[in-house]
N, C-alpha and C. Protein backbone atom coordinates (compact mmCIF):
# COMPACT_ATOMS: atom_id res chain seq x y z
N UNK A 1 195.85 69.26 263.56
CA UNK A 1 194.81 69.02 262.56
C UNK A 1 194.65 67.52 262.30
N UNK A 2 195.45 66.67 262.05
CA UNK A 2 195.61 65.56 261.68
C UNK A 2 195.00 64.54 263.27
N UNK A 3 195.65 64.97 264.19
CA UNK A 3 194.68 64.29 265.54
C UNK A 3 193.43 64.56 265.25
N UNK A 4 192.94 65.98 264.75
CA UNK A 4 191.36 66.33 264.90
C UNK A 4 190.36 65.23 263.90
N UNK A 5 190.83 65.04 262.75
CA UNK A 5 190.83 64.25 261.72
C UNK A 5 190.19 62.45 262.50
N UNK A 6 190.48 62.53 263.62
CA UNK A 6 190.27 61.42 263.66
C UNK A 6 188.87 61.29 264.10
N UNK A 7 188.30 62.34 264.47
CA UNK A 7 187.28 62.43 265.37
C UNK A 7 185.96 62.52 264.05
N UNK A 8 185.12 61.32 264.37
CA UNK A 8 184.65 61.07 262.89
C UNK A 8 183.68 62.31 262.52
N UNK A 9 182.99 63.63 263.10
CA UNK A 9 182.37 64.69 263.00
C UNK A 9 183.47 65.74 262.37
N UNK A 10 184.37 65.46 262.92
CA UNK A 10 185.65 66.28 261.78
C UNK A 10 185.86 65.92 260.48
N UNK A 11 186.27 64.58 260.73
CA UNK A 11 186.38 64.03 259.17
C UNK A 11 185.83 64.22 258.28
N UNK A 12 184.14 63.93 258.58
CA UNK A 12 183.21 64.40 257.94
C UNK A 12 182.82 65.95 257.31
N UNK A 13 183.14 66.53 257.83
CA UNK A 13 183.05 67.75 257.89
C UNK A 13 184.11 68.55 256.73
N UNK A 14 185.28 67.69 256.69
CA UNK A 14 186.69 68.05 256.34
C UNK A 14 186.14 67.14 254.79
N UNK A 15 185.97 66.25 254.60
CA UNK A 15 185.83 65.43 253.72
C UNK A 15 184.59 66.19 252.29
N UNK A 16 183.44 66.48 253.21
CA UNK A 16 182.26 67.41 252.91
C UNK A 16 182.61 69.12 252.14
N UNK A 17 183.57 69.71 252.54
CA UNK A 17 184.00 71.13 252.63
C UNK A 17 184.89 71.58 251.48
N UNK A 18 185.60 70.24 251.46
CA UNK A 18 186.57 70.40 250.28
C UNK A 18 186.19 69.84 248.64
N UNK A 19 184.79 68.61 248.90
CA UNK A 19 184.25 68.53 248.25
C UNK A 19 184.53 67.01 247.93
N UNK A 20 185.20 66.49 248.88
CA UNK A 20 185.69 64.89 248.15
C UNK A 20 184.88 63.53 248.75
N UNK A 21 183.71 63.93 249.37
CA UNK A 21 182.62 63.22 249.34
C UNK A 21 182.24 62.62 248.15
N UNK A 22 181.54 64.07 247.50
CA UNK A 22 180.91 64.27 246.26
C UNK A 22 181.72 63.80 245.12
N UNK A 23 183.13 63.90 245.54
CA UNK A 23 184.11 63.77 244.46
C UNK A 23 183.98 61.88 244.32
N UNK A 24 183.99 60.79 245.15
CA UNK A 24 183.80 59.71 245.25
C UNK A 24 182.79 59.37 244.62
N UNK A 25 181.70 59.71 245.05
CA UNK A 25 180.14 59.47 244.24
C UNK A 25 180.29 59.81 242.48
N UNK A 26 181.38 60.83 242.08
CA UNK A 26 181.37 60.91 240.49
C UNK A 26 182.52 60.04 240.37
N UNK A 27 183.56 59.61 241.07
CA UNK A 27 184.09 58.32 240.39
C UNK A 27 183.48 57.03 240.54
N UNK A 28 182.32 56.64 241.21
CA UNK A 28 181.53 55.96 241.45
C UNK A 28 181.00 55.55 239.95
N UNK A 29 179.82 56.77 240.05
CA UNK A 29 179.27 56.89 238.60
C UNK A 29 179.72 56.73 237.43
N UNK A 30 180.74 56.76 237.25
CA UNK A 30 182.19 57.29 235.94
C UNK A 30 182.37 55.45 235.83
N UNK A 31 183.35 54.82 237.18
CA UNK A 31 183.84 53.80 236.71
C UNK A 31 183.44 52.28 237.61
N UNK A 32 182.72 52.41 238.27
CA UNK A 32 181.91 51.56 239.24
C UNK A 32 180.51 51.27 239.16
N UNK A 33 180.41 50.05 238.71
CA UNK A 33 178.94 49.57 238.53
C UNK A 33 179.03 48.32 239.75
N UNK A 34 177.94 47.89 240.63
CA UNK A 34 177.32 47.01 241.43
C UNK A 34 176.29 46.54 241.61
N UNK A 35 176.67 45.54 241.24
CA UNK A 35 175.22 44.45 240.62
C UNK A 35 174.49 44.66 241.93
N UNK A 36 173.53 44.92 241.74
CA UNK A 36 172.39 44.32 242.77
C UNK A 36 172.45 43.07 243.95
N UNK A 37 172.32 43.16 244.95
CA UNK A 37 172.53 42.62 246.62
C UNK A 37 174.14 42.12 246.25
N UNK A 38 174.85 42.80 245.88
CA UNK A 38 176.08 42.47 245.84
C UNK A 38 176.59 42.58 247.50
N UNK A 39 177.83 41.67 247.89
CA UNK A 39 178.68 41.72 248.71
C UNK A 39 179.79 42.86 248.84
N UNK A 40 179.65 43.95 249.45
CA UNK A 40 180.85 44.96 249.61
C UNK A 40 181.68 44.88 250.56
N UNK A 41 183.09 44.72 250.35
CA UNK A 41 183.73 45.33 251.56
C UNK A 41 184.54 46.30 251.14
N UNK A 42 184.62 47.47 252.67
CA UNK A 42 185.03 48.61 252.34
C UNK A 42 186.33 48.95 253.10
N UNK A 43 187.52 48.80 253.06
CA UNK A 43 188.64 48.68 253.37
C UNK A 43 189.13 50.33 253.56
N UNK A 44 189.07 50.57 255.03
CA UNK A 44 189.19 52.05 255.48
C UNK A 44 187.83 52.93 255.44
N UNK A 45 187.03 52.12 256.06
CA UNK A 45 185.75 52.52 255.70
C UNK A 45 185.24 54.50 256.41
N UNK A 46 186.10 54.13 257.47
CA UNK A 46 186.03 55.35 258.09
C UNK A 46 184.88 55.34 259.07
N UNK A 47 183.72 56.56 258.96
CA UNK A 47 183.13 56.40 259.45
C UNK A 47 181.61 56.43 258.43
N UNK A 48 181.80 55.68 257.86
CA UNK A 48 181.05 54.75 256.99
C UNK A 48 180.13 55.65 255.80
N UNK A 49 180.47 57.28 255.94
CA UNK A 49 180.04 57.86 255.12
C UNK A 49 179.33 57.55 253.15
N UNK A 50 180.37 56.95 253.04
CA UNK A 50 180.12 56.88 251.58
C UNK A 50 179.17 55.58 251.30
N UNK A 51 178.75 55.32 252.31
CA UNK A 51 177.54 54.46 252.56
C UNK A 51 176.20 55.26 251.29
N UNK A 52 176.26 56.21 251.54
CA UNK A 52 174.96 57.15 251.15
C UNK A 52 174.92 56.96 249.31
N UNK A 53 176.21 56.48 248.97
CA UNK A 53 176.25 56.49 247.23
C UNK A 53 176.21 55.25 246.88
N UNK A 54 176.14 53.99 247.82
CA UNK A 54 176.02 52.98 247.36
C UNK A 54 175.06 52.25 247.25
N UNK A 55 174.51 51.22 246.53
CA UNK A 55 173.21 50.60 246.04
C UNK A 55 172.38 50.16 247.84
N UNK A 56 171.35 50.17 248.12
CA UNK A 56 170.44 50.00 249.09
C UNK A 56 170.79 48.30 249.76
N UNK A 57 170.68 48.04 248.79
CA UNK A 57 170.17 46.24 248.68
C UNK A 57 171.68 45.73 249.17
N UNK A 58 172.59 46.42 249.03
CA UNK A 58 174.30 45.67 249.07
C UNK A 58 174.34 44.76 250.56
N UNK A 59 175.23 44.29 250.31
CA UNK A 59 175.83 43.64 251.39
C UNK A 59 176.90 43.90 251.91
N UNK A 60 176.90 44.84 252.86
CA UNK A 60 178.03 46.11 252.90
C UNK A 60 179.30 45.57 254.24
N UNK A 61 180.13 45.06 254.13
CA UNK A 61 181.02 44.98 255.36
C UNK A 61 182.32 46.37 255.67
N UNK A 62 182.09 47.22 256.88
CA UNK A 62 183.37 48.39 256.77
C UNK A 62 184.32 47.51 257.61
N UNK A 63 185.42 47.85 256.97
CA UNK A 63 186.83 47.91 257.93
C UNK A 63 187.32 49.00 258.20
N UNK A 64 188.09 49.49 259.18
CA UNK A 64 189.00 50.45 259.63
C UNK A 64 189.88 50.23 260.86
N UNK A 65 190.45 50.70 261.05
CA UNK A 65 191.08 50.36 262.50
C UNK A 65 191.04 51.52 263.19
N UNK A 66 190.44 52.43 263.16
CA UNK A 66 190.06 53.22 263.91
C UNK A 66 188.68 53.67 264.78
N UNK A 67 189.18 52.98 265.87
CA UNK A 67 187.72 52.90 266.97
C UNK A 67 186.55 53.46 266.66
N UNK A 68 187.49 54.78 266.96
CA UNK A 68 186.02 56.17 267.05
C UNK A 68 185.04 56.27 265.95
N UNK A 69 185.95 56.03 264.81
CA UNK A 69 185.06 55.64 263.16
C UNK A 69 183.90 54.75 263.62
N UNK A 70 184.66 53.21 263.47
CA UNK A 70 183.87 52.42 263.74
C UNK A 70 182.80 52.40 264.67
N UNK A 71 182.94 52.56 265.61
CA UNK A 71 181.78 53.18 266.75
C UNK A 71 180.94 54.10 266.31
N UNK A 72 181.04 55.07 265.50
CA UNK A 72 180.26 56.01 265.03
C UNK A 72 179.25 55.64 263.78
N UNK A 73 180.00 55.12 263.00
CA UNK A 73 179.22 53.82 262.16
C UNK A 73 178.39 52.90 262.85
N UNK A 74 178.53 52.33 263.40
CA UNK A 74 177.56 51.00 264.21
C UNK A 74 176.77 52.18 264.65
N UNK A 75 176.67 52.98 265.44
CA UNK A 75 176.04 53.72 265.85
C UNK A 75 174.49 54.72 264.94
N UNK A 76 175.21 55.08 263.39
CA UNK A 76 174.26 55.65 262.27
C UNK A 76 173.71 54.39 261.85
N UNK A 77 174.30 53.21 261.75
CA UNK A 77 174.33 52.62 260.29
C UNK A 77 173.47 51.29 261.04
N UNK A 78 173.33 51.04 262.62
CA UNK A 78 173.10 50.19 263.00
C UNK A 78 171.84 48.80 262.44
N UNK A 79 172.01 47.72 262.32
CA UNK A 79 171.10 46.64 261.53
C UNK A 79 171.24 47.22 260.55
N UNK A 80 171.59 48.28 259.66
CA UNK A 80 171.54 48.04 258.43
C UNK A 80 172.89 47.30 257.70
N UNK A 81 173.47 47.75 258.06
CA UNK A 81 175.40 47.52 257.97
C UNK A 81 176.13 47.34 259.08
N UNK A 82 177.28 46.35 258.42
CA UNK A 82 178.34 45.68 259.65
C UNK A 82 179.55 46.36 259.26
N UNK A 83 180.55 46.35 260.77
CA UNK A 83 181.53 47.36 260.41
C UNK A 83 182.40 46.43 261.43
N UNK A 84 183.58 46.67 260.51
CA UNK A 84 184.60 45.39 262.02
C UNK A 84 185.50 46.30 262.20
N UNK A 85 186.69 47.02 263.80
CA UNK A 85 187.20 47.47 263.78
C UNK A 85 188.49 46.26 263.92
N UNK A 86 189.05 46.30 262.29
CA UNK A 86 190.29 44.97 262.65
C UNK A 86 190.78 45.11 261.06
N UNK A 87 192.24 44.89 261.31
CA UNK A 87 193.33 44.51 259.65
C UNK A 87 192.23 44.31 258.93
N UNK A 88 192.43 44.19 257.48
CA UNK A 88 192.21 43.61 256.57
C UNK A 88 193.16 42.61 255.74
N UNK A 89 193.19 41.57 256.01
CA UNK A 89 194.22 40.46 255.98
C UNK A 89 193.71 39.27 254.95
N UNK A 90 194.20 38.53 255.16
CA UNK A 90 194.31 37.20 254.36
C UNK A 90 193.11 36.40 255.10
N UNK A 91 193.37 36.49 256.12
CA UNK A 91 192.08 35.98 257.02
C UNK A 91 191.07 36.42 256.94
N UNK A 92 190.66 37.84 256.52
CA UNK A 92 189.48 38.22 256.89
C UNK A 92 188.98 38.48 255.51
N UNK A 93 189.68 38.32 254.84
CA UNK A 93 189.43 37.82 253.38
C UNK A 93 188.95 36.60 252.75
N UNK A 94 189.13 35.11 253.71
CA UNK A 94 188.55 34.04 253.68
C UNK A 94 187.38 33.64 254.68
N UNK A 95 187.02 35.04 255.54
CA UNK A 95 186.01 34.91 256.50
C UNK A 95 184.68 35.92 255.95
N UNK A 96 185.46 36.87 254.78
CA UNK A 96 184.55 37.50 254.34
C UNK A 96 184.05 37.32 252.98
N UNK A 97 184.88 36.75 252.36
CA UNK A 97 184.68 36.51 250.80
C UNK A 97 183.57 35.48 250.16
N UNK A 98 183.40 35.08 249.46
CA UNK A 98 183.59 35.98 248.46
C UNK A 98 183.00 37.26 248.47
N UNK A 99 183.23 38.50 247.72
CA UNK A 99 182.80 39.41 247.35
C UNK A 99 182.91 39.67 246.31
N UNK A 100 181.84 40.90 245.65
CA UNK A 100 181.40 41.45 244.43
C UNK A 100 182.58 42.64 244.06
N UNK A 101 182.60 43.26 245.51
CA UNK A 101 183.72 45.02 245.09
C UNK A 101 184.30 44.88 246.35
N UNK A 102 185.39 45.25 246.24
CA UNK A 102 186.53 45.45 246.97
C UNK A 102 187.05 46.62 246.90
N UNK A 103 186.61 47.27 248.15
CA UNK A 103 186.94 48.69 247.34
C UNK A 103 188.22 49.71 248.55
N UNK A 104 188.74 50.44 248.33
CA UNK A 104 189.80 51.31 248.71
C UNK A 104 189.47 53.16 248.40
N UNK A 105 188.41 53.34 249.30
CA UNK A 105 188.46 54.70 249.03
C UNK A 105 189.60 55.85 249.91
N UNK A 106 190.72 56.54 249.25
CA UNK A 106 191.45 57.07 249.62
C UNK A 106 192.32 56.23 250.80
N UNK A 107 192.93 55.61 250.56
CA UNK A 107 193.33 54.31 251.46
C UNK A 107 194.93 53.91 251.08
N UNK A 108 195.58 53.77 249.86
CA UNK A 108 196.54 53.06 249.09
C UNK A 108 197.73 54.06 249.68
N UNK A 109 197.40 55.30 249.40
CA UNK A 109 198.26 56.61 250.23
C UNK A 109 198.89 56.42 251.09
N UNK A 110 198.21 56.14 252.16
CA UNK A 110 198.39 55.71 253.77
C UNK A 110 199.18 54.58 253.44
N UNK A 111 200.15 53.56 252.55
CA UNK A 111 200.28 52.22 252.85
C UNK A 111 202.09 52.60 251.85
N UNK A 112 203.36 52.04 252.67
CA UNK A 112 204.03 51.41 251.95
C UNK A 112 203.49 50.94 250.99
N UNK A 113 204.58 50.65 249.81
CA UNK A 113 204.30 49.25 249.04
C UNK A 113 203.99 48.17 249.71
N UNK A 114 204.78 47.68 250.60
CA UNK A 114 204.82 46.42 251.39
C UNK A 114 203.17 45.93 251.83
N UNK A 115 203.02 46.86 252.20
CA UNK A 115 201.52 47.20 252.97
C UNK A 115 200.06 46.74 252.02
N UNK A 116 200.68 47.72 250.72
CA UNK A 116 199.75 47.95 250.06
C UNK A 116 199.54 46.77 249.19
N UNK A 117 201.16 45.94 248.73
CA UNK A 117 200.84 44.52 247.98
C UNK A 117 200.24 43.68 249.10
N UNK A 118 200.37 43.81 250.07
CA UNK A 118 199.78 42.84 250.91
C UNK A 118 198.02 42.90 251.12
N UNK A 119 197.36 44.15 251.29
CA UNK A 119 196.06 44.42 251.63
C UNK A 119 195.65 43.67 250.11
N UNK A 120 196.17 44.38 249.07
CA UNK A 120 195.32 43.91 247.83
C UNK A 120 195.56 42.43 247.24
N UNK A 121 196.48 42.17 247.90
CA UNK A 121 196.89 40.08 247.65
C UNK A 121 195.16 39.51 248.41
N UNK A 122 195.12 40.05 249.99
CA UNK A 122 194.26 40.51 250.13
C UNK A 122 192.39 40.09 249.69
N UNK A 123 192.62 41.31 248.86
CA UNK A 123 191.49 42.11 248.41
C UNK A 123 191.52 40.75 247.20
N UNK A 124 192.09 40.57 246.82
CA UNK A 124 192.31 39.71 245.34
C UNK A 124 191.86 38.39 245.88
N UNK A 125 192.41 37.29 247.22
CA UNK A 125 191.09 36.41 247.44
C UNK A 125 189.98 36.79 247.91
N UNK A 126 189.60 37.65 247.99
CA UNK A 126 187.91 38.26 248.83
C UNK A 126 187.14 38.05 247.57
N UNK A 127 188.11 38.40 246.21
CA UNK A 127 187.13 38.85 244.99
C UNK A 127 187.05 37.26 243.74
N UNK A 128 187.93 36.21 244.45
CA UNK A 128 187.83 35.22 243.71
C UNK A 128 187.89 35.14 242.28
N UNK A 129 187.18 34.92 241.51
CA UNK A 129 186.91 35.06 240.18
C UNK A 129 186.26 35.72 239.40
N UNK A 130 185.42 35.81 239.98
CA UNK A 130 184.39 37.04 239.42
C UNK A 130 184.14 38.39 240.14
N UNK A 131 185.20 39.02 241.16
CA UNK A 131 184.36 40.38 241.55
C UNK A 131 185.67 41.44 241.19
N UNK A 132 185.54 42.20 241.66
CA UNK A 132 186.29 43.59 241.05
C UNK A 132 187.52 44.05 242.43
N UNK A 133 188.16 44.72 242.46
CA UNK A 133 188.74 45.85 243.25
C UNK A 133 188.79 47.41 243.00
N UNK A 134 188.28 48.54 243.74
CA UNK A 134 188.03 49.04 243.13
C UNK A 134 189.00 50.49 244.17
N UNK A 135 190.21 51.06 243.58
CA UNK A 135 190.73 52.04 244.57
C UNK A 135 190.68 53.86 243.78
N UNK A 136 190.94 54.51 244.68
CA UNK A 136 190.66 55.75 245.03
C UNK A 136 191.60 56.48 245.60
N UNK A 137 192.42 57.30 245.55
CA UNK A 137 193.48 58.18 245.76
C UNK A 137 193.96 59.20 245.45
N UNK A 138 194.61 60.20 246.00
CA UNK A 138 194.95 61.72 245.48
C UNK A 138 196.45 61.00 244.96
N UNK A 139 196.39 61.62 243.47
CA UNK A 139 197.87 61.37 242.58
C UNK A 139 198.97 62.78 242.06
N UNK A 140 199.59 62.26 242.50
CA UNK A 140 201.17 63.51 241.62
C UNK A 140 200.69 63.62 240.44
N UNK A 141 200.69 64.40 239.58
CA UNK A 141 200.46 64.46 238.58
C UNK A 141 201.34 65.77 237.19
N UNK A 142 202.05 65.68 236.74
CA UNK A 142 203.29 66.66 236.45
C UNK A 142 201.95 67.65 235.68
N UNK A 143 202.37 68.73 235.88
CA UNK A 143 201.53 70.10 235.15
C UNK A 143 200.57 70.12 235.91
N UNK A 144 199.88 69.92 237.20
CA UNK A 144 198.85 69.58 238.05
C UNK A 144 198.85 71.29 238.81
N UNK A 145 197.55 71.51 239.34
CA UNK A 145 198.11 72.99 239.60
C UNK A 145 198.34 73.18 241.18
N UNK A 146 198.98 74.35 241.52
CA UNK A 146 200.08 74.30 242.50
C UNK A 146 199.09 73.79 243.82
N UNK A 147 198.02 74.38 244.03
CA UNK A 147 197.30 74.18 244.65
C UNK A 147 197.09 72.56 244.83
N UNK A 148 196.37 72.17 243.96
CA UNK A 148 196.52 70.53 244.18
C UNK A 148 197.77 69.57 244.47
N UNK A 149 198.87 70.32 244.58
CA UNK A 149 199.96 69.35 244.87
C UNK A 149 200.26 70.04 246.57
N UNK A 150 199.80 71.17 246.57
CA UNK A 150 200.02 71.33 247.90
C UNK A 150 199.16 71.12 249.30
N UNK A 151 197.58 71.01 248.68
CA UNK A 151 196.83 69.92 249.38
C UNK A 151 197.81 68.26 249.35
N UNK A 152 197.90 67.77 247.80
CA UNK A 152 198.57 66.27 248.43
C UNK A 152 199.64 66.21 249.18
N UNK A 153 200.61 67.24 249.30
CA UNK A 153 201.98 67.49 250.56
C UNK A 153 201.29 67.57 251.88
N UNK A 154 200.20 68.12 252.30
CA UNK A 154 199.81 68.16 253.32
C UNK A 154 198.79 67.13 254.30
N UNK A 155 198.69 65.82 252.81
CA UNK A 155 198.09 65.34 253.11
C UNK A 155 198.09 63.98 254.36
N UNK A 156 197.29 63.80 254.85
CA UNK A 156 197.90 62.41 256.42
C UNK A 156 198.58 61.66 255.39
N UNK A 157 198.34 61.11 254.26
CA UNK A 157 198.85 59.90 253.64
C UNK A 157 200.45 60.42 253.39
N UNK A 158 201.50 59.24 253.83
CA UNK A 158 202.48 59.74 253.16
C UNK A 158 203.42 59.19 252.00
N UNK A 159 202.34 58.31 251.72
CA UNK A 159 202.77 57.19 250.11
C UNK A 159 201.91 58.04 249.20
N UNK A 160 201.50 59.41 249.09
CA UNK A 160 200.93 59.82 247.96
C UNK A 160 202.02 59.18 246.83
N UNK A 161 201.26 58.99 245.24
CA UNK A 161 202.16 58.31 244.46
C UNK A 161 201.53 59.17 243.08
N UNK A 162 202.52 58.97 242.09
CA UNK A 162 201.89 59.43 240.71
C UNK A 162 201.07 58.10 239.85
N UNK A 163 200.19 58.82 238.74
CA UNK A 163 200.02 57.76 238.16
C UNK A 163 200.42 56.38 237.86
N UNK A 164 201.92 56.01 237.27
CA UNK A 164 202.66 54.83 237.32
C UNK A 164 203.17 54.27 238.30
N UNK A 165 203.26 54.89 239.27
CA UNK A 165 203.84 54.19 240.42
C UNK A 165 202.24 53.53 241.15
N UNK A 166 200.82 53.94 240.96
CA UNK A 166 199.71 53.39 241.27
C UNK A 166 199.60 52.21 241.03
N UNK A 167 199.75 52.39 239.51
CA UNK A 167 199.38 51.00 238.44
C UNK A 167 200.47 50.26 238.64
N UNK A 168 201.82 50.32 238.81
CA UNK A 168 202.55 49.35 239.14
C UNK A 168 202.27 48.39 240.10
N UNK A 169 201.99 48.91 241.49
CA UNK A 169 201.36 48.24 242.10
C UNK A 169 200.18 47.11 242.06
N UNK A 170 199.43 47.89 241.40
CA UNK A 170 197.94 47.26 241.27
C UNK A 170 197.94 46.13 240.00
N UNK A 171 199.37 46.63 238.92
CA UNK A 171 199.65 45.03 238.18
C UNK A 171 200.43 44.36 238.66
N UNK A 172 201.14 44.65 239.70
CA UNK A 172 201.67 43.69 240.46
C UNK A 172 201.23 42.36 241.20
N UNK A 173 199.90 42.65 240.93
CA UNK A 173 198.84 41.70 241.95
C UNK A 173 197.95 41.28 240.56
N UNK A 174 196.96 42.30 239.94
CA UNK A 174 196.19 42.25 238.87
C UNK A 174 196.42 41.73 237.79
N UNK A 175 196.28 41.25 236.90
CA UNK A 175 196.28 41.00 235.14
C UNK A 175 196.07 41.95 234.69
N UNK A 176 194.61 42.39 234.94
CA UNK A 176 193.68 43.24 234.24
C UNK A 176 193.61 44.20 235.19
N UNK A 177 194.29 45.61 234.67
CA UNK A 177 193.89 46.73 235.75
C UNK A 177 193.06 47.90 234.23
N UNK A 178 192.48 48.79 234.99
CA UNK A 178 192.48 49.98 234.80
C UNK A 178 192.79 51.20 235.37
N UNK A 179 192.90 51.91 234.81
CA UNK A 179 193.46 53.47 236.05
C UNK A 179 193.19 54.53 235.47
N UNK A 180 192.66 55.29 235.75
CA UNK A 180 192.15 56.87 235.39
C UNK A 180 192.08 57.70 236.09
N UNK A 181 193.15 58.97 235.46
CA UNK A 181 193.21 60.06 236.39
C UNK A 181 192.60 61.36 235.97
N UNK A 182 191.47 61.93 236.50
CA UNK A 182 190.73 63.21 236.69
C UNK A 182 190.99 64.51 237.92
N UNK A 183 191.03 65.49 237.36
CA UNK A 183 191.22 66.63 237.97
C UNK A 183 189.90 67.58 237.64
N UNK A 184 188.89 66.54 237.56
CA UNK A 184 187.23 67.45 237.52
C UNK A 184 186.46 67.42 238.79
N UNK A 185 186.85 65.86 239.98
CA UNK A 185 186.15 65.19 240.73
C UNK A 185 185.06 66.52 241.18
N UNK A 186 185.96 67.48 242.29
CA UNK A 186 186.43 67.98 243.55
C UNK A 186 186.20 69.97 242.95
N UNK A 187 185.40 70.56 243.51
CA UNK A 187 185.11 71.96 243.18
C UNK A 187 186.28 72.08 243.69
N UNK A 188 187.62 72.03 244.32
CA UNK A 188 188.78 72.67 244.38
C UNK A 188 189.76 72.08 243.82
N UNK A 189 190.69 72.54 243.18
CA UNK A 189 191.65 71.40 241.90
C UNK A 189 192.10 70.37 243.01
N UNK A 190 191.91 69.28 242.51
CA UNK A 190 192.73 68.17 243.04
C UNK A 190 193.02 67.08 241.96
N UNK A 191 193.81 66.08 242.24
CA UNK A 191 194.15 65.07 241.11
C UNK A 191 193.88 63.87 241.32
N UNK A 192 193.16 62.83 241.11
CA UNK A 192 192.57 61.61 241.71
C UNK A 192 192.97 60.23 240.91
N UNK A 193 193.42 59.51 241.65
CA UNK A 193 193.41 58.19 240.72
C UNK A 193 192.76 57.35 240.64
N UNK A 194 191.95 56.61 240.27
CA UNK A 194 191.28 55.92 240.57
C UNK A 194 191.19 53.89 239.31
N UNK A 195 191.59 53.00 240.02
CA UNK A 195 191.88 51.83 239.68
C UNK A 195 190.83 50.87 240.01
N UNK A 196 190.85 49.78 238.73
CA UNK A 196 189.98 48.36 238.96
C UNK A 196 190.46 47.89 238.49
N UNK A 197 190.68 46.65 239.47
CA UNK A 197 191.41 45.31 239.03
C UNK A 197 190.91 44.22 239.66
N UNK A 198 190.87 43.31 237.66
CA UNK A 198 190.06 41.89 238.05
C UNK A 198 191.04 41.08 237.94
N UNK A 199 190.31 39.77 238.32
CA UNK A 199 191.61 38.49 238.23
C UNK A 199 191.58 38.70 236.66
N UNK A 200 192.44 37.42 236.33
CA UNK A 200 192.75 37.05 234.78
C UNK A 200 191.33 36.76 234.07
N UNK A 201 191.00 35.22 235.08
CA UNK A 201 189.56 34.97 235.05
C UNK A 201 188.76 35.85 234.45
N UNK A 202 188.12 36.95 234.81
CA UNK A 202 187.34 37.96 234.55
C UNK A 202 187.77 38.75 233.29
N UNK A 203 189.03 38.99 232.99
CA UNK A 203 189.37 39.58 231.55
C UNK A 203 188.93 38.48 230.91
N UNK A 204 189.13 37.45 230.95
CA UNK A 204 188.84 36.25 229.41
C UNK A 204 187.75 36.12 229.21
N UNK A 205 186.89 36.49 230.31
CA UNK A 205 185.49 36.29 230.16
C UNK A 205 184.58 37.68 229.39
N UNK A 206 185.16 38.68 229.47
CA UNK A 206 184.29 39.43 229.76
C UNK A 206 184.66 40.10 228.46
């Protein structure tokens, strides 16, 4: 299953079925606003699906490191959106930045700590002073129902994490985080976390 997964007509399909397309687009709505011709980059972009919930006008860059994604993207998305199949690093953070949103849909899972302070050190010069980070993830959650913890056991990611162990992370890097966890996203129970974090900068201002 998890090989099939890679094949971006599966993914899609798998992503679509369970309902966590749709589930993205209402944490979108809920805790993500994007200014107009803003700069996006999308860190695990996949195969560029969630393209469809974001503002027209953006300035959309995908990452993934997975070929077949990426190829399949360039392929739908072609002249409208750029998609690089390569890390998301320190480098490609000063080749791409600044940006408006920095975003991590279902992505943090898949990553050690090690991994994960590193992408969002990251994500944190792409966003300079004024832009956001914005992540997405299935969370542990104690009293969560059986069902939803046994989708996240099965899931490819194997850093699933609970609420505090999210936000630890994400103030590890951040000043200013937020984090909110819903179990409405997704027509089948699931538990979602979902985080934004600005520099310091941006709390004093705002």
């Amino acid at each position: 299953m998890r090989s099939l997964l890679k094949l971006p007509a599966m993914y899609e399909g798998f992503q679509a079925r369970l309902g966590f397309a749709q589930a993205r687009k209402k944490a979108f709505d809920r805790h993500l606003s994007i200014p107009p011709k803003s700069r996006v980059l999308d860190i695990g972009c996949g195969p560029g699906n969630i393209i469809q919930y974001l503002p027209d006008d953006m300035d959309y860059h995908g990452f993934d490191l997975e070929p077949a994604y990426i190829e399949s993207a360039q392929k739908r998305f072609a002249g409208r959106h750029t998609f690089h199949c390569r890390e998301f690093d320190l480098a490609a953070a000063e080749e791409f930045g600044p940006a408006d949103v920095v975003m991590f849909n279902g992505v943090l899972h898949h990553m050690d700590d090690e991994i994960a302070l590193s992408v969002l050190q990251a994500a944190k010069k792409a966003i300079g002073d004024t832009g956001l980070v914005f992540t997405l993830d299935g969370c542990y959650k104690q009293g969560q129902s059986r069902l939803a913890k046994v989708l996240l056991d099965l899931d490819r990611g194997e850093y699933v994490r609970d609420e505090k162990s999210y936000e630890a992370i994400m103030r590890s890097v951040f000043d200013d985080v937020e984090i909110h966890v819903h179990e409405d996203l997704s027509p089948i129970p699931y538990t979602f976390a979902i985080m934004v974090g600005r520099t310091n900068t941006v709390a004093a201002n705002s």
